[in-house]
C-alpha atoms as a PDB file:
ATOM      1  CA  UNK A   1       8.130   3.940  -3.158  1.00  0.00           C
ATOM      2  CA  UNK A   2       9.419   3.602  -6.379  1.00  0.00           C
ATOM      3  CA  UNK A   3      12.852   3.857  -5.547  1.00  0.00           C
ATOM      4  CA  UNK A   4      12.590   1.609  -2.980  1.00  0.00           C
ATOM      5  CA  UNK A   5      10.916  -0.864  -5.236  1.00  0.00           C
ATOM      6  CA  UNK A   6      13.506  -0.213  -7.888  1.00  0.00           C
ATOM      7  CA  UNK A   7      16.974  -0.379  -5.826  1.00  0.00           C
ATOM      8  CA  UNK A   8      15.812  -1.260  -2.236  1.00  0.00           C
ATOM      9  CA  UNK A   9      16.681   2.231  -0.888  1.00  0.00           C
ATOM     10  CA  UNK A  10      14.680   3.326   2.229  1.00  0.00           C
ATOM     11  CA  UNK A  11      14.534   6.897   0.961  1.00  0.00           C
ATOM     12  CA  UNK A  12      10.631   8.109   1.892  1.00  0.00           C
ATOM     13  CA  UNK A  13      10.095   4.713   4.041  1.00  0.00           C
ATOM     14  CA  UNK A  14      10.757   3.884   7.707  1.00  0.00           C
ATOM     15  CA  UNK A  15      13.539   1.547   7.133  1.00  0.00           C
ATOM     16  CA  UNK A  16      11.761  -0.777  10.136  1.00  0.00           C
ATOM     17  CA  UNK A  17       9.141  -1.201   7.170  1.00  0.00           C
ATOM     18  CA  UNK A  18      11.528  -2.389   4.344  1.00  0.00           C
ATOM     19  CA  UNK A  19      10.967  -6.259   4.821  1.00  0.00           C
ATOM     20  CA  UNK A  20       7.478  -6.148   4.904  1.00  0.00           C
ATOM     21  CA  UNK A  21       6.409  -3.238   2.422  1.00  0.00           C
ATOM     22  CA  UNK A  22       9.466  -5.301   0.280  1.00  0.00           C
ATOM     23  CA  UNK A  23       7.439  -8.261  -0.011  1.00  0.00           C
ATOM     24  CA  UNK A  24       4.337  -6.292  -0.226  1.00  0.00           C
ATOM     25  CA  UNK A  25       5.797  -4.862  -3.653  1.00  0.00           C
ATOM     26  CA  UNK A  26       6.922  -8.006  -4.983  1.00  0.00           C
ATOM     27  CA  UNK A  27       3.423  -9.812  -4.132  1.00  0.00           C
ATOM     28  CA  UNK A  28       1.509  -6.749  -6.235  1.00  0.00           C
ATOM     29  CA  UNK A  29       3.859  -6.619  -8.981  1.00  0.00           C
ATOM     30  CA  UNK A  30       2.963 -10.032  -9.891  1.00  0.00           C
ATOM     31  CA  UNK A  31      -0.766  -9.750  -8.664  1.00  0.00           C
ATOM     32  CA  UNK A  32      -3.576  -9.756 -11.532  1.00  0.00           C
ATOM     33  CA  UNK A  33      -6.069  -8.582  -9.035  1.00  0.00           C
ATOM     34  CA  UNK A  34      -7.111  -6.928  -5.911  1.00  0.00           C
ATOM     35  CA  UNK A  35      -7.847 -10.128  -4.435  1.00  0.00           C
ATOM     36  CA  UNK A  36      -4.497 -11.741  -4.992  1.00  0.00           C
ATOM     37  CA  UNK A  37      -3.100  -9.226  -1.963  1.00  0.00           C
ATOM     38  CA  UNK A  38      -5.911 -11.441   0.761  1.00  0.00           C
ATOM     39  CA  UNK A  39      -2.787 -12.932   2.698  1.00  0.00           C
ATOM     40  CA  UNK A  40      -3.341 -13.077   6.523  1.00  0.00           C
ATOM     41  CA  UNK A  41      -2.629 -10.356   8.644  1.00  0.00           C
ATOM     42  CA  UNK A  42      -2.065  -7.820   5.387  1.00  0.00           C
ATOM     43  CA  UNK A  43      -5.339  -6.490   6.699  1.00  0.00           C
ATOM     44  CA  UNK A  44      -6.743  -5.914   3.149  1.00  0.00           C
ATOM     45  CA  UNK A  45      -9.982  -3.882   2.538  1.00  0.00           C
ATOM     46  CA  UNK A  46     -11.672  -1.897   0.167  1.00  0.00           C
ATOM     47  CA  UNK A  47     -11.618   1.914   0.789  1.00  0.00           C
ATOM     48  CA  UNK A  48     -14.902   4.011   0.306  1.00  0.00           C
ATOM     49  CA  UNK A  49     -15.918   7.643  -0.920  1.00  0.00           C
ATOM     50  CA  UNK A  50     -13.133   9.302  -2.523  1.00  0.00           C
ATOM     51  CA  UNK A  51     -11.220   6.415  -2.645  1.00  0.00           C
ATOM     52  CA  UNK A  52     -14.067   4.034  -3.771  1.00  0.00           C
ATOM     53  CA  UNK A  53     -12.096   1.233  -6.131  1.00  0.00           C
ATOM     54  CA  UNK A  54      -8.694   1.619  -3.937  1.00  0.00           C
ATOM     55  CA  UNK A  55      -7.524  -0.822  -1.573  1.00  0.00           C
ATOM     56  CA  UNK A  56      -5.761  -0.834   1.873  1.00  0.00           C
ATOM     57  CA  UNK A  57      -3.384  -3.552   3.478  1.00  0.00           C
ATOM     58  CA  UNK A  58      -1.274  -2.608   7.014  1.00  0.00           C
ATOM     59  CA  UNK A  59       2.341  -2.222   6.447  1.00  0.00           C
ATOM     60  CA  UNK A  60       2.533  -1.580  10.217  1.00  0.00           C
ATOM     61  CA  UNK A  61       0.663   0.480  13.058  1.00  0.00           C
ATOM     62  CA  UNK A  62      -0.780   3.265  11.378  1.00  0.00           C
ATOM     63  CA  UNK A  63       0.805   2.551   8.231  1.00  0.00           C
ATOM     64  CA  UNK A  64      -1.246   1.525   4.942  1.00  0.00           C
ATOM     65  CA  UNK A  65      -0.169   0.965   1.290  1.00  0.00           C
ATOM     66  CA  UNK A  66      -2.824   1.937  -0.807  1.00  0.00           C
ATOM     67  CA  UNK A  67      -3.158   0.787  -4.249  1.00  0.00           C
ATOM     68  CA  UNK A  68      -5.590   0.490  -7.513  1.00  0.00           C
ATOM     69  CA  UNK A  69      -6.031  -2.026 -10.042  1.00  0.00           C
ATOM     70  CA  UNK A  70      -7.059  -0.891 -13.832  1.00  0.00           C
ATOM     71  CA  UNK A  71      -7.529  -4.641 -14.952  1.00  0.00           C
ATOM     72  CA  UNK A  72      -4.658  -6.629 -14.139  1.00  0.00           C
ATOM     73  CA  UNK A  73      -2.299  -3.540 -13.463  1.00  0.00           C
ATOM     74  CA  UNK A  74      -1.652  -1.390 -10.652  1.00  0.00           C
ATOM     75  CA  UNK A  75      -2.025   1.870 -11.670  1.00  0.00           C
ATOM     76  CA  UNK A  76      -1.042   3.631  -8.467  1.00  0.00           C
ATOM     77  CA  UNK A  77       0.348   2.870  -4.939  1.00  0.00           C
ATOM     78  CA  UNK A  78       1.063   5.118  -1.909  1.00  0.00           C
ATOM     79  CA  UNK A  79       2.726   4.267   1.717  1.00  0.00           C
ATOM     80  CA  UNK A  80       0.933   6.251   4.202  1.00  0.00           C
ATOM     81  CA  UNK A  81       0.024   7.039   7.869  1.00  0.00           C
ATOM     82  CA  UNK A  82      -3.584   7.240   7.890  1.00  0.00           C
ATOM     83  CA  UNK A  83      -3.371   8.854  11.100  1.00  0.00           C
ATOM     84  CA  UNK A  84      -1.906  11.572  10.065  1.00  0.00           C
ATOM     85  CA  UNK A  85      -3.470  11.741   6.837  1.00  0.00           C
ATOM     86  CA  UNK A  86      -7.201  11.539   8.141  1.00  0.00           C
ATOM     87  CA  UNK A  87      -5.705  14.546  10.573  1.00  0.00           C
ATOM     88  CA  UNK A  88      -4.583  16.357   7.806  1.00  0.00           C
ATOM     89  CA  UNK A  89      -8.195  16.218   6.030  1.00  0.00           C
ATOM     90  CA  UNK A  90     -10.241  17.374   8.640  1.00  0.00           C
ATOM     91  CA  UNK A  91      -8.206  20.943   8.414  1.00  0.00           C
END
């Protein structure tokens, strides 16, 4: 994601996703909290358990970016399938 972020290359991404999760980058780069990433249909929600403090928005389908906020930083961000992911768990 970083890369992508950095130079726009779709290395790691589905390159379907690259407008959206684009403007989903930009938007938290210059968000000072969670809250700021509320936009309709970004689907945002807190995430519980292990993940208690991260937060979810749809990218598209099964696709999430997850993030964190330490104040007004984002300390970390991930572009998943939580399809698979939740499949991969339950092994």
């Amino acid at each position: 994601m970083q890369l992508f972020f950095n130079t726009g290359k779709k290395l790691g991404i589905h390159s379907a996703h690259g407008n959206k999760l684009g403007r989903q980058l930009a938007r938290l780069d210059v968000a000072k909290k969670w809250e700021d990433m509320n936009l309709p249909g970004w689907g945002l929600y807190p995430l519980k358990d292990k993940l208690k403090d991260h937060y979810s928005i749809s990218v598209n389908g099964n696709w999430r970016m997850i993030f964190k906020f330490e104040g007004e930083d984002v300390v970390l961000v991930d572009y998943q399938d939580y399809h698979l992911k939740n499949r991969n768990n339950d092994d």
